[in-house]
N, C-alpha and C. Protein backbone atom coordinates (compact mmCIF):
# COMPACT_ATOMS: atom_id res chain seq x y z
N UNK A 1 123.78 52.81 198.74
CA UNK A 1 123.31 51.47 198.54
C UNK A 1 124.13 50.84 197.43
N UNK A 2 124.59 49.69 197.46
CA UNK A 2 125.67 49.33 196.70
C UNK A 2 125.20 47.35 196.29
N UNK A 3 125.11 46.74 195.30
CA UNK A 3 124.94 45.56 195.24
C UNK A 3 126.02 45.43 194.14
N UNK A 4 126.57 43.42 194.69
CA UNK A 4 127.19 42.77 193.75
C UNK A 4 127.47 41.87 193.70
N UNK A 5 128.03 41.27 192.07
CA UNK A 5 127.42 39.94 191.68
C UNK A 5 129.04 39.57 191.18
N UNK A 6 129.13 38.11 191.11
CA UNK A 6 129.88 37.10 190.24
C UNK A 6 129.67 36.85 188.93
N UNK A 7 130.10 36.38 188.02
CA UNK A 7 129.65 35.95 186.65
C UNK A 7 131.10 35.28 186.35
N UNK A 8 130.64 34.04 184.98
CA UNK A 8 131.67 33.71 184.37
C UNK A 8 131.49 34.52 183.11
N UNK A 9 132.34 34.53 182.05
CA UNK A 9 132.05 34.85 180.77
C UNK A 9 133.49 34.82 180.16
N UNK A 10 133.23 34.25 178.57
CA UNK A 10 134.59 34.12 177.47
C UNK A 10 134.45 35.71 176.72
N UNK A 11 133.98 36.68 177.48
CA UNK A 11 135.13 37.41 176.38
C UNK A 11 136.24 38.67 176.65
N UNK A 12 135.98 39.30 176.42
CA UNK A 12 137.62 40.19 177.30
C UNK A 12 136.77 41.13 177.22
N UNK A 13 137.65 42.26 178.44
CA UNK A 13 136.85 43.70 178.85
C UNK A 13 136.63 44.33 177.46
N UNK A 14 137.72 44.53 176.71
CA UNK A 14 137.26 44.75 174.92
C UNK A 14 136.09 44.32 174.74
N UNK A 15 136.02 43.13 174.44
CA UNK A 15 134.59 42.97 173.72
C UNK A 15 133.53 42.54 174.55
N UNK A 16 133.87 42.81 175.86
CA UNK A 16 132.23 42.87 176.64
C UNK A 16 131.79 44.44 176.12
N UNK A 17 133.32 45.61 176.31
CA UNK A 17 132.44 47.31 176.02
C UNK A 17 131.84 47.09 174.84
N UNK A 18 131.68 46.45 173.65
CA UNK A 18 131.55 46.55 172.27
C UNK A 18 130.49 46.00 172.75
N UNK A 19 129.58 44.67 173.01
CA UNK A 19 128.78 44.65 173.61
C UNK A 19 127.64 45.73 174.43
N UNK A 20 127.76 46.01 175.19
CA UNK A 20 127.45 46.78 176.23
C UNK A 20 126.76 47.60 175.52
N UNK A 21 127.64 48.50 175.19
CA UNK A 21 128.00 50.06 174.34
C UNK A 21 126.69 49.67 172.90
N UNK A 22 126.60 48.64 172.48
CA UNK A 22 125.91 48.35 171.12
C UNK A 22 124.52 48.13 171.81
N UNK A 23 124.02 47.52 172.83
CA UNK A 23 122.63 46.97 173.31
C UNK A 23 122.61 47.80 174.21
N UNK A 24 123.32 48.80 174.87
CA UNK A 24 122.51 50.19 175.37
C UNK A 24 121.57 49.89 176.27
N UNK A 25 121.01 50.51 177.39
CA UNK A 25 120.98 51.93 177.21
C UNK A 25 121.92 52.90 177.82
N UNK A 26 122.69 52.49 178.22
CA UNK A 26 124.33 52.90 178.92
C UNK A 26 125.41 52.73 178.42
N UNK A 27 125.97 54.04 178.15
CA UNK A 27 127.67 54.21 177.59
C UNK A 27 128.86 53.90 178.93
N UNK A 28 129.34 52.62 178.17
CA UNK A 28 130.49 52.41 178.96
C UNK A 28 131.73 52.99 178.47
N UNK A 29 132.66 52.50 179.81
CA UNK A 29 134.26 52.97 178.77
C UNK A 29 135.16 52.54 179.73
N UNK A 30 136.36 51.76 179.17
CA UNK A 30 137.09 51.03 180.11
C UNK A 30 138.34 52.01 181.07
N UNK A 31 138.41 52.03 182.04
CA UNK A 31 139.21 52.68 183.36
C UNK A 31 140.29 51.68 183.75
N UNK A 32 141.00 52.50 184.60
CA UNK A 32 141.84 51.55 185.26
C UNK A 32 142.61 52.22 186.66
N UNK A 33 142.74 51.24 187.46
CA UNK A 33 142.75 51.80 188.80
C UNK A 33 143.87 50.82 189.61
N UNK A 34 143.93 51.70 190.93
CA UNK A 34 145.45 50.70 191.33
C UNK A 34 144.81 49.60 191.67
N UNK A 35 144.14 49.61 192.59
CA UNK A 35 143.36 48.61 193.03
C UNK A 35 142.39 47.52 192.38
N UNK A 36 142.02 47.61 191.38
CA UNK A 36 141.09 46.97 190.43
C UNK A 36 141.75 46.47 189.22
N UNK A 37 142.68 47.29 188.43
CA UNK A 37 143.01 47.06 187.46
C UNK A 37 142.83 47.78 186.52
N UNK A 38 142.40 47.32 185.23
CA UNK A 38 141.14 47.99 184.32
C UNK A 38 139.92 47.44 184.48
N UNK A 39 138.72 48.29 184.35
CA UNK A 39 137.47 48.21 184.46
C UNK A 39 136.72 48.76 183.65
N UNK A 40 135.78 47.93 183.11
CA UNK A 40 134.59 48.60 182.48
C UNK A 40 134.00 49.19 183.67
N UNK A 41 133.24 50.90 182.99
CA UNK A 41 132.50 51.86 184.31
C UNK A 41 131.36 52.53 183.56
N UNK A 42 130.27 52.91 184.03
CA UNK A 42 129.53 53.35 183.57
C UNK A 42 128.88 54.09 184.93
N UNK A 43 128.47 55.67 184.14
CA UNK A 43 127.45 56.09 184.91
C UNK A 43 126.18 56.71 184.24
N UNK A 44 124.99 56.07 184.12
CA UNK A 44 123.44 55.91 183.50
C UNK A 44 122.77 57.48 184.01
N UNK A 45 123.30 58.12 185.04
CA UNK A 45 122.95 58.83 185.43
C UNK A 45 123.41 59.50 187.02
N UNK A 46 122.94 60.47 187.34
CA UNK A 46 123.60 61.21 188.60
C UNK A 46 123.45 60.60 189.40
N UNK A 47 124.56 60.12 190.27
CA UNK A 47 124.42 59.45 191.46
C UNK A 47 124.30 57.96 191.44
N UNK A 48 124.70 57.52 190.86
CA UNK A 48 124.58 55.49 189.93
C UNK A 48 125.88 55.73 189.30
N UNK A 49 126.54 54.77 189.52
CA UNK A 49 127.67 54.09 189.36
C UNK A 49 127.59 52.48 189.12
N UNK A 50 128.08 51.98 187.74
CA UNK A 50 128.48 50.41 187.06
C UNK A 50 129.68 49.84 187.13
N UNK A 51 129.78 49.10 187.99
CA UNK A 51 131.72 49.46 186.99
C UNK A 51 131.47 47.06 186.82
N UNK A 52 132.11 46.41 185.92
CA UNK A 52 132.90 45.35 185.55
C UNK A 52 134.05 45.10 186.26
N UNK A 53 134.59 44.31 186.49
CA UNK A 53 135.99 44.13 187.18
C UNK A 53 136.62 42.60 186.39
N UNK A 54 137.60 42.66 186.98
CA UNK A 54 138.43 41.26 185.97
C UNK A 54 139.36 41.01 187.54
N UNK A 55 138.84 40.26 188.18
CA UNK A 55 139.76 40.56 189.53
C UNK A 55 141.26 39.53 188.83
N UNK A 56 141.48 38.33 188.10
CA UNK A 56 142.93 37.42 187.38
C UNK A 56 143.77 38.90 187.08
N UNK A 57 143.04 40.03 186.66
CA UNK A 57 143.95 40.79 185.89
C UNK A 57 144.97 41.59 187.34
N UNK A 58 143.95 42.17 188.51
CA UNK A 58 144.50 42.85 189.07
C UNK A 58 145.52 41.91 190.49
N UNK A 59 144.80 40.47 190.24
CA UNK A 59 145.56 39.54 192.17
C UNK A 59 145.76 38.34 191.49
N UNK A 60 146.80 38.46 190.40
CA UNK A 60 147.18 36.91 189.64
C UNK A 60 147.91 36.23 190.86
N UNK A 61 147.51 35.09 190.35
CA UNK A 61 147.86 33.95 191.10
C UNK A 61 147.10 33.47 192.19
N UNK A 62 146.24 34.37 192.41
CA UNK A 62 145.17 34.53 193.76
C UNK A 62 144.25 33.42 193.52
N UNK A 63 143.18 33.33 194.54
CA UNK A 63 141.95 32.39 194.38
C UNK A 63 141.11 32.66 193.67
N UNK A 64 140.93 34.07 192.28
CA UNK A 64 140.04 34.21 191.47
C UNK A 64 141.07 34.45 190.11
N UNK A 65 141.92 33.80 190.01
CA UNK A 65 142.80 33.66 188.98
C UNK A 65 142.06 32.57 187.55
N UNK A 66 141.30 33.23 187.40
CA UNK A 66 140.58 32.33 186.36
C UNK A 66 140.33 33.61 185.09
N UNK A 67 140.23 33.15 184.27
CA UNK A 67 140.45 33.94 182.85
C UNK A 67 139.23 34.63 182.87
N UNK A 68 138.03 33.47 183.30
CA UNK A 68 136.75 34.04 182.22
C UNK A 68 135.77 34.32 183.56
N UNK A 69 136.38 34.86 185.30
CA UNK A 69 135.67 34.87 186.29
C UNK A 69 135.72 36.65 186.78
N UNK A 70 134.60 37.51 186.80
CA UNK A 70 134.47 38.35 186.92
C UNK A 70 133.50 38.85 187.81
N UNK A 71 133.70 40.02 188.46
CA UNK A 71 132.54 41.07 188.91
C UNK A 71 131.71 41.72 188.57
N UNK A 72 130.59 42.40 189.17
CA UNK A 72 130.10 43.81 188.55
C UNK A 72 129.55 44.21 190.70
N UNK A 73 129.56 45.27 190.17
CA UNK A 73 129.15 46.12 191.72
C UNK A 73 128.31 47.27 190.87
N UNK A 74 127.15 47.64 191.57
CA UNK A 74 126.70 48.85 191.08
C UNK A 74 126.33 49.86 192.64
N UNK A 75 126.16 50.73 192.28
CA UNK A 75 126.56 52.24 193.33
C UNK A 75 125.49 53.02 193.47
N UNK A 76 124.00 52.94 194.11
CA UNK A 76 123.54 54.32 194.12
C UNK A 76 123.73 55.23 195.35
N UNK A 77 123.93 56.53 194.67
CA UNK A 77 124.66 57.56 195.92
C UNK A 77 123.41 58.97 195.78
N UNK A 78 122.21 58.71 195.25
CA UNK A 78 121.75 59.72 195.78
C UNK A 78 119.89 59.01 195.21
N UNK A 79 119.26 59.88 196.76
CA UNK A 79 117.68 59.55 196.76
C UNK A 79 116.90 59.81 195.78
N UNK A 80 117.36 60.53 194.86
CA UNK A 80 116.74 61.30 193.75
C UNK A 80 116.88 59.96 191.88
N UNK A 81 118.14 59.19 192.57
CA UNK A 81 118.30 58.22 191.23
C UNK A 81 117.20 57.42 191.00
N UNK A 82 117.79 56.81 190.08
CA UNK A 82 116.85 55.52 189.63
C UNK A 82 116.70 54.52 190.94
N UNK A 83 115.76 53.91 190.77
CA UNK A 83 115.48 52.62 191.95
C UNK A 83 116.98 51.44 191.51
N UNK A 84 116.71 50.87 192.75
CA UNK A 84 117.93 49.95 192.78
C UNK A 84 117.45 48.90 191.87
N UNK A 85 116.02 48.34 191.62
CA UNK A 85 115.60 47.24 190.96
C UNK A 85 115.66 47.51 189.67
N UNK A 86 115.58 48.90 189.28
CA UNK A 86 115.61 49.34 188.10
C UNK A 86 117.31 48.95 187.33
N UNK A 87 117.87 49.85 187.95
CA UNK A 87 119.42 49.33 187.34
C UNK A 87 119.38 48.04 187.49
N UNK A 88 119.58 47.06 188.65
CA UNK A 88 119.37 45.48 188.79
C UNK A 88 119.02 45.10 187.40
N UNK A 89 117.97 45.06 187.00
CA UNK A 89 116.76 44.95 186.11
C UNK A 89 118.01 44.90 184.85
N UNK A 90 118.29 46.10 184.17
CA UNK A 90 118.96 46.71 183.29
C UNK A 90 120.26 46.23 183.05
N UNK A 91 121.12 45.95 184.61
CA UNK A 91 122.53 45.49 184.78
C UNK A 91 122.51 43.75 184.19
N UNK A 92 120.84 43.21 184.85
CA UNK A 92 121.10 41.44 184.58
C UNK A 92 120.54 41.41 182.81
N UNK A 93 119.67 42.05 182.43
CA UNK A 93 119.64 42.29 181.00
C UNK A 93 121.22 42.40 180.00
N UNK A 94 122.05 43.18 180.45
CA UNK A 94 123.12 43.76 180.01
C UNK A 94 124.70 42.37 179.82
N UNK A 95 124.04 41.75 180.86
CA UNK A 95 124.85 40.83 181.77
C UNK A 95 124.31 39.57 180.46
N UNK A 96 123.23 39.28 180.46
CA UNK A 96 122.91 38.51 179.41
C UNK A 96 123.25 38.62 178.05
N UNK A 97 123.52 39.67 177.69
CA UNK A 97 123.77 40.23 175.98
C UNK A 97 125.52 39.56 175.96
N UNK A 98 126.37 39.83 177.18
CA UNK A 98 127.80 39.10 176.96
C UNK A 98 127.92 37.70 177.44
N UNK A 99 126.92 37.03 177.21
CA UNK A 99 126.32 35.65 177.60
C UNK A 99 127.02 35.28 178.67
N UNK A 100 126.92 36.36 180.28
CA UNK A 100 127.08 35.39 181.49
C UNK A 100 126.33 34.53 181.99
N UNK A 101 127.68 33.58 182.74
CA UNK A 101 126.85 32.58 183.10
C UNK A 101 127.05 32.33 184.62
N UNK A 102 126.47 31.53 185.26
CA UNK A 102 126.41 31.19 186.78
C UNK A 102 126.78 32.70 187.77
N UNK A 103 125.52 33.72 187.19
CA UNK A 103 125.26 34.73 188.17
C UNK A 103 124.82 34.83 189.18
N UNK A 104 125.97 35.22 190.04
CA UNK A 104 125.20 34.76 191.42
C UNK A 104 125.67 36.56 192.56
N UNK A 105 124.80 36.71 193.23
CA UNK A 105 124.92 37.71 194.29
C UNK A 105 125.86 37.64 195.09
N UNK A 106 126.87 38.50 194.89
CA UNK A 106 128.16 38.25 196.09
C UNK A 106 128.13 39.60 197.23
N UNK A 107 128.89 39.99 198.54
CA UNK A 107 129.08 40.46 199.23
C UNK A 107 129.59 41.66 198.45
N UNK A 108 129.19 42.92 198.92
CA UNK A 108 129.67 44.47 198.40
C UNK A 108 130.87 44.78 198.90
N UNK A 109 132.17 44.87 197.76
CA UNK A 109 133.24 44.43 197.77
C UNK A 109 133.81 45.98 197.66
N UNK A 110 132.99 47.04 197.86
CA UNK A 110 133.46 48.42 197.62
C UNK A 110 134.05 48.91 198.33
């Protein structure tokens, strides 16, 4: 089961982890991948997967070539995790602490 969202926000994958990482309850840490770029990722627990994305960083020039326009996708891969509303819950909390704005539900881009 996999959901994900849009957001704007002014600050860089740096100081969204400093964020994040400080208002808890999940340790992030930034990755990087061919396909994505670098990413903030987090996993809260077995089988749940977080990750951030910066899509300007990885398809410049593209139609999401905007500085401050980003992703998040979250991942549960086993029956035993947390509920999906629960992370939801936790992810739009988290999402608020790096003051996004115009969050909106996009298509699972995984």
């Amino acid at each position: 089961m996999a959901s994900a969202y849009e957001f704007n926000c002014d600050m860089s994958m740096d100081e969204m982890l400093q964020v994040l990482n400080k208002k808890g309850p999940w340790k992030w840490a930034i990755r990087d991948s061919h396909w994505y770029g670098d990413y903030l990722n987090c996993r809260p627990e077995e089988g749940v997967r977080v990750r951030i994305h910066h899509p300007a960083e990885c398809f410049p020039g593209g139609t999401q070539d905007r500085r401050d326009y980003y992703t998040a996708l979250f991942t549960i891969e086993s029956k035993r995790a947390t509920s999906r509303d629960a992370v939801d819950h936790i992810l739009r909390e988290l999402l608020a602490h790096v003051h996004a704005r115009n969050l909106g539900e996009i298509e699972n881009y995984e």
